[in-house]
Protein backbone atom coordinates (compact mmCIF):
# COMPACT_ATOMS: atom_id res chain seq x y z
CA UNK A 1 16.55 45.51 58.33
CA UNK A 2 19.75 44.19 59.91
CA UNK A 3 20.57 41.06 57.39
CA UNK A 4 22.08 37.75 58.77
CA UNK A 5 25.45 36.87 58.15
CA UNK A 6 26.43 33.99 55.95
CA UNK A 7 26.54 30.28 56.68
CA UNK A 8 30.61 29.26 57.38
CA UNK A 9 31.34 25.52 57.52
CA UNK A 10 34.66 24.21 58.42
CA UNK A 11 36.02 21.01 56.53
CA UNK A 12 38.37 18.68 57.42
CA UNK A 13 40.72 17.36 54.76
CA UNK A 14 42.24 14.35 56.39
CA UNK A 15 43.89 13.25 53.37
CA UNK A 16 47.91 13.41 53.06
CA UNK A 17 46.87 13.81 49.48
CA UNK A 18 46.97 17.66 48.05
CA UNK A 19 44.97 17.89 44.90
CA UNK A 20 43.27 13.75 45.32
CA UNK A 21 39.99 12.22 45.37
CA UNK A 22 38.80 13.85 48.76
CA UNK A 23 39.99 17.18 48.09
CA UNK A 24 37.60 16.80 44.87
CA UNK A 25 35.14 16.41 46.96
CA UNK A 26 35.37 19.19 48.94
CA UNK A 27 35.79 21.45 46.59
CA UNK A 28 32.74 20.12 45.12
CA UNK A 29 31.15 20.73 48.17
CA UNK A 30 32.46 24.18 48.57
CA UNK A 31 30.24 24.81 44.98
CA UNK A 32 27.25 23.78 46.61
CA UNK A 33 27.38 26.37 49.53
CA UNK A 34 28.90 29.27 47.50
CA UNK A 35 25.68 28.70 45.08
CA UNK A 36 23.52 28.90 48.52
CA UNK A 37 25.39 32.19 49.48
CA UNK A 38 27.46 29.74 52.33
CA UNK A 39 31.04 29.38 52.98
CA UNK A 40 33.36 26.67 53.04
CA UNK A 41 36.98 27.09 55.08
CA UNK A 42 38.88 23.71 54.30
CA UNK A 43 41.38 22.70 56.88
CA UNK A 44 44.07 20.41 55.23
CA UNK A 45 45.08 18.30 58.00
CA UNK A 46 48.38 17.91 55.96
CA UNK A 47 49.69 21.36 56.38
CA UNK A 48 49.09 21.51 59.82
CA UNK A 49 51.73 20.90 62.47
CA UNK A 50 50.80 18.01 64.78
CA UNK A 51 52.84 16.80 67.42
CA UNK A 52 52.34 13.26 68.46
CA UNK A 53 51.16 12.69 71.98
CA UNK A 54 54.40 12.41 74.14
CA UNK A 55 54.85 10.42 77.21
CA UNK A 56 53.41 13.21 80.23
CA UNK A 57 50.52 11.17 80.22
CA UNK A 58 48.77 14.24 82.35
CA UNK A 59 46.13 14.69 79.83
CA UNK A 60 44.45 11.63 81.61
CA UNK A 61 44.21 14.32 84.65
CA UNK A 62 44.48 17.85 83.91
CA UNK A 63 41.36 20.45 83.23
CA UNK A 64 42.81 22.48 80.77
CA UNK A 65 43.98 22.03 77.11
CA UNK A 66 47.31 20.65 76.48
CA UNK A 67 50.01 23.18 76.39
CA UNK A 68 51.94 21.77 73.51
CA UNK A 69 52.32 24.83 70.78
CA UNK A 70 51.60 23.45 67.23
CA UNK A 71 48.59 23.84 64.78
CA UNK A 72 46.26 21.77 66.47
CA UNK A 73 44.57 24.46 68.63
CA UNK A 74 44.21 26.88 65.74
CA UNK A 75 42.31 24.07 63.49
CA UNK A 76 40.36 23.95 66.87
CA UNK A 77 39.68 27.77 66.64
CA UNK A 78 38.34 27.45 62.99
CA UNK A 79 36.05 24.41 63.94
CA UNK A 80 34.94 26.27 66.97
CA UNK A 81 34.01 29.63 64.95
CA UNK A 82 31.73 27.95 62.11
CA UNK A 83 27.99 26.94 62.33
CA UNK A 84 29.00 23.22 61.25
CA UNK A 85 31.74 20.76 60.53
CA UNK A 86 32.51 18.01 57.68
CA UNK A 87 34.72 15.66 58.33
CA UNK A 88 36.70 14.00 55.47
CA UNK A 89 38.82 11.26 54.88
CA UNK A 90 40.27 8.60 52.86
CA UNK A 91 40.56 5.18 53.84
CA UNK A 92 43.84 3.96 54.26
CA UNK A 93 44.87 0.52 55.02
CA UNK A 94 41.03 -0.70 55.61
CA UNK A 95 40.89 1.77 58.27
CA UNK A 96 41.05 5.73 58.77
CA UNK A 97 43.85 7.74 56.96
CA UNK A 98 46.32 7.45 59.44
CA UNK A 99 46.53 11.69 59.59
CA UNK A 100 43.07 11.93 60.03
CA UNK A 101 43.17 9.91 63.08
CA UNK A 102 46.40 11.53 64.46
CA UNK A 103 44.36 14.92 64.18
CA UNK A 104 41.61 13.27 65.83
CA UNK A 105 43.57 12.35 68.63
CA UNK A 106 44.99 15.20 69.09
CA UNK A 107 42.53 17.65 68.99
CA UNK A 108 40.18 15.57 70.82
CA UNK A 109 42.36 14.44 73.79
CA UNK A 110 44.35 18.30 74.26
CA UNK A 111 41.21 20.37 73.69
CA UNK A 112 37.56 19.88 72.75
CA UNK A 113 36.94 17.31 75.95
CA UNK A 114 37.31 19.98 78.35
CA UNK A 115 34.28 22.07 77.41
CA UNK A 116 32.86 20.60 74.22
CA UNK A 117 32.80 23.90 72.15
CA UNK A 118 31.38 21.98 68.68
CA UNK A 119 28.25 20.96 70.67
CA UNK A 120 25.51 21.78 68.63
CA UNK A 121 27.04 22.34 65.67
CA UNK A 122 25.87 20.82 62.89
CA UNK A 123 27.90 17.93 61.14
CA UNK A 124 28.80 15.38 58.81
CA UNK A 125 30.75 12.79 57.32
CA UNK A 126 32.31 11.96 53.71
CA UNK A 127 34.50 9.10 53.39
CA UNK A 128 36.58 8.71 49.86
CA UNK A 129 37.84 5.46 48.87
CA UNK A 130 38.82 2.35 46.32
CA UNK A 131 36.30 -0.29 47.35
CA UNK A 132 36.81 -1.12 50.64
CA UNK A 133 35.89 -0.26 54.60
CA UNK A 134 34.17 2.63 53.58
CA UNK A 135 31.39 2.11 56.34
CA UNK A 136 33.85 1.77 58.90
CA UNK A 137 35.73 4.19 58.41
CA UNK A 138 32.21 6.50 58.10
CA UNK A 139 31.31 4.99 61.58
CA UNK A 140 34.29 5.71 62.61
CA UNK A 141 34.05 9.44 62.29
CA UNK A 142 30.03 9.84 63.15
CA UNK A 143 31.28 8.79 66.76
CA UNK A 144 33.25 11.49 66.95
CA UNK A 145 31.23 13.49 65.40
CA UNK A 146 28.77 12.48 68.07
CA UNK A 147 31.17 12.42 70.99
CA UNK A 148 31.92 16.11 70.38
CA UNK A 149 27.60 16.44 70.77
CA UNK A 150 27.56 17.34 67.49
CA UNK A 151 24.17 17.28 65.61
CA UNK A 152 24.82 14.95 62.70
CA UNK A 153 23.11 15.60 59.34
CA UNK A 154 22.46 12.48 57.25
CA UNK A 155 22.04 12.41 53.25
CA UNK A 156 20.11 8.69 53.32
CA UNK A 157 22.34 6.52 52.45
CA UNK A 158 25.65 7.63 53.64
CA UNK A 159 28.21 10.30 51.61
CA UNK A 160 30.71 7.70 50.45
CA UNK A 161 32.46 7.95 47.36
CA UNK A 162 34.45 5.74 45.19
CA UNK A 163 37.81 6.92 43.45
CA UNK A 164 41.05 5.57 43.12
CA UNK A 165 43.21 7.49 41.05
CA UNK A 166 43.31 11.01 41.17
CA UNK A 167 39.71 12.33 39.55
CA UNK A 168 38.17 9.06 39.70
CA UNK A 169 36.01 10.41 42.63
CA UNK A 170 34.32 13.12 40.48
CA UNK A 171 32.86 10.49 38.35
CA UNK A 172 31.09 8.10 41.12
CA UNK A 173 27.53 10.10 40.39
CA UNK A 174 25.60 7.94 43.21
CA UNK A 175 28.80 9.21 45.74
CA UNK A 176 28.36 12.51 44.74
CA UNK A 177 24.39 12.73 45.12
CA UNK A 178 24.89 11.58 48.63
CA UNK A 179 27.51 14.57 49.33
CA UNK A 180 24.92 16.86 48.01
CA UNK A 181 21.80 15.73 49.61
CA UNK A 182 24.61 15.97 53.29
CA UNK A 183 25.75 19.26 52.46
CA UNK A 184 22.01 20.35 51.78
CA UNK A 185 20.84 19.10 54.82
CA UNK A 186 23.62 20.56 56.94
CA UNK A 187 22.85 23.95 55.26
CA UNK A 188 19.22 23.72 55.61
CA UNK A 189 19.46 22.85 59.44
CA UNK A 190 22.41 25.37 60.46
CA UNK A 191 20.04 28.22 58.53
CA UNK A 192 17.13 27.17 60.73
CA UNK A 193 19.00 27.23 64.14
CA UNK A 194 21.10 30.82 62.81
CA UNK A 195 17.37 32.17 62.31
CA UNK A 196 15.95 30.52 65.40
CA UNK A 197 18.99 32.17 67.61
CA UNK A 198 18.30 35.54 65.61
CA UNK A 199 14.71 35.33 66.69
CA UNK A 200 15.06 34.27 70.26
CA UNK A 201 18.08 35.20 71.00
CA UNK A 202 18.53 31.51 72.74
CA UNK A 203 19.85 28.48 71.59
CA UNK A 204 17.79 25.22 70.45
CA UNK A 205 19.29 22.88 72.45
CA UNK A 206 20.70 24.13 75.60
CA UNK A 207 24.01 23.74 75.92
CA UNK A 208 25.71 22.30 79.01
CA UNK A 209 28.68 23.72 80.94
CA UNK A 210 29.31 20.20 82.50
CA UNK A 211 30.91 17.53 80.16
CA UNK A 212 31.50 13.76 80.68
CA UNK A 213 35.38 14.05 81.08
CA UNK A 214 34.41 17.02 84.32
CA UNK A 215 31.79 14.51 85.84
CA UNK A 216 34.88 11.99 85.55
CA UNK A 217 37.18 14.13 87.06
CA UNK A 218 34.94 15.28 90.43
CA UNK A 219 34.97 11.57 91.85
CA UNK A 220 37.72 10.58 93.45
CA UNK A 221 39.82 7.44 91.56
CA UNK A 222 38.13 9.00 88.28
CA UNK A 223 34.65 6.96 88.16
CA UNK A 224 32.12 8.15 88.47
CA UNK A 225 28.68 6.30 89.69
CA UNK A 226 25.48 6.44 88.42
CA UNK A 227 24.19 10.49 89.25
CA UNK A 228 20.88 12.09 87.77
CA UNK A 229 20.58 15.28 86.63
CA UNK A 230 18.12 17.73 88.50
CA UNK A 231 16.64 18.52 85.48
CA UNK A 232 16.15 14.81 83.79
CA UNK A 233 12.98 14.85 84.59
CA UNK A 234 11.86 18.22 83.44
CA UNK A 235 10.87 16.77 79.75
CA UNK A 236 8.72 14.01 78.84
């Protein structure tokens, strides 16, 4: 009997840290999969090779990812080969670790607009901290995790943890039971669509070809009017 392949998530370390609090975490989380027989691939945002956005400004029309060679499209090649994504970051400065965003940016703007190749994947967010803007910063990231048309996996209350100084994070117990119960839950749900696609054959949720930023770009001026799907009325 042919046996189904392993579970791969895809993390992103958005820390400029190596070694802190959030790479803790992760590594944490990368225990919990391996003892489900899953696999963790962490991206540290830190090694990678971004090039800030320069002045061409023709990502605002173009139809094709941004030419610029650094390592942005190969983090995109990871995220796009796993069944689910983390995304994890510090807060910085009451706000997003600046990296994090920058990678964001980015990846979001050059490439995954086009065709949306995380949709349906399933995802969620850890944010590592002091004390403060935590839940910002988790908001933060659930949009784009949403914006991407993501599923998002939720633990309850959400998979923040508090740590200062390096190791501090392994010792918030409450933080950590929220990671677990997130990475469960992600698990649990990409092992139930990998079985339901082994079954059928088909995916869940049908993905579309068609993205927001295409319907954008087929009016002229770039905005678009109200327009309703032939098939919005097919479910009730």
């Amino acid at each position: 009997m042919h046996s189904a392949r392993r579970i791969r998530f895809v993390a992103l370390n958005g820390s400029e840290r190596a070694g802190g609090n959030t790479a803790d975490v992760l590594d944490y989380c990368s225990q919990l999969l391996a003892a489900r027989d899953a696999d963790l691939d962490v991206i540290e945002v830190s090694t990678l090779d971004i090039t800030p956005c320069g002045p061409c400004g023709d990502c605002l029309t173009r139809t094709t990812p941004c030419v610029v060679d650094d390592g942005v499209a190969g983090a995109v090649e990871r995220m796009t080969a796993a069944d689910g994504i983390i995304f994890a970051a510090p807060v910085h400065g009451f706000g997003t670790a600046g990296l994090m965003q920058a990678f964001i940016e980015r990846a979001g703007v050059g490439h995954l607009r086009f065709r949306r190749p995380l949709t349906n994947k399933v995802g969620g967010v850890i944010v590592v901290g002091r004390r403060y803007s935590h839940t910002e910063v988790y908001s933060h990231l659930v949009l784009n995790v949403l914006l991407n048309r993501m599923i998002m996996v939720g633990s309850g209350f959400p998979a923040i943890v508090y740590g200062d100084r390096p190791g501090e994070a392994r010792h918030d117990d409450e933080g950590l039971d929220m990671v677990s119960r997130t990475v469960d839950r992600m698990l649990d749900l990409a092992e139930l669509l990998a079985e339901h696609r082994r079954l059928t054959g088909a995916e869940v949720l049908a993905p579309r070809d068609d993205t927001e930023w295409s319907s954008r770009l087929s009016v002229p001026g770039g905005r678009p009017g109200l327009t309703i799907p032939a098939t919005a009325g097919a479910r009730r």
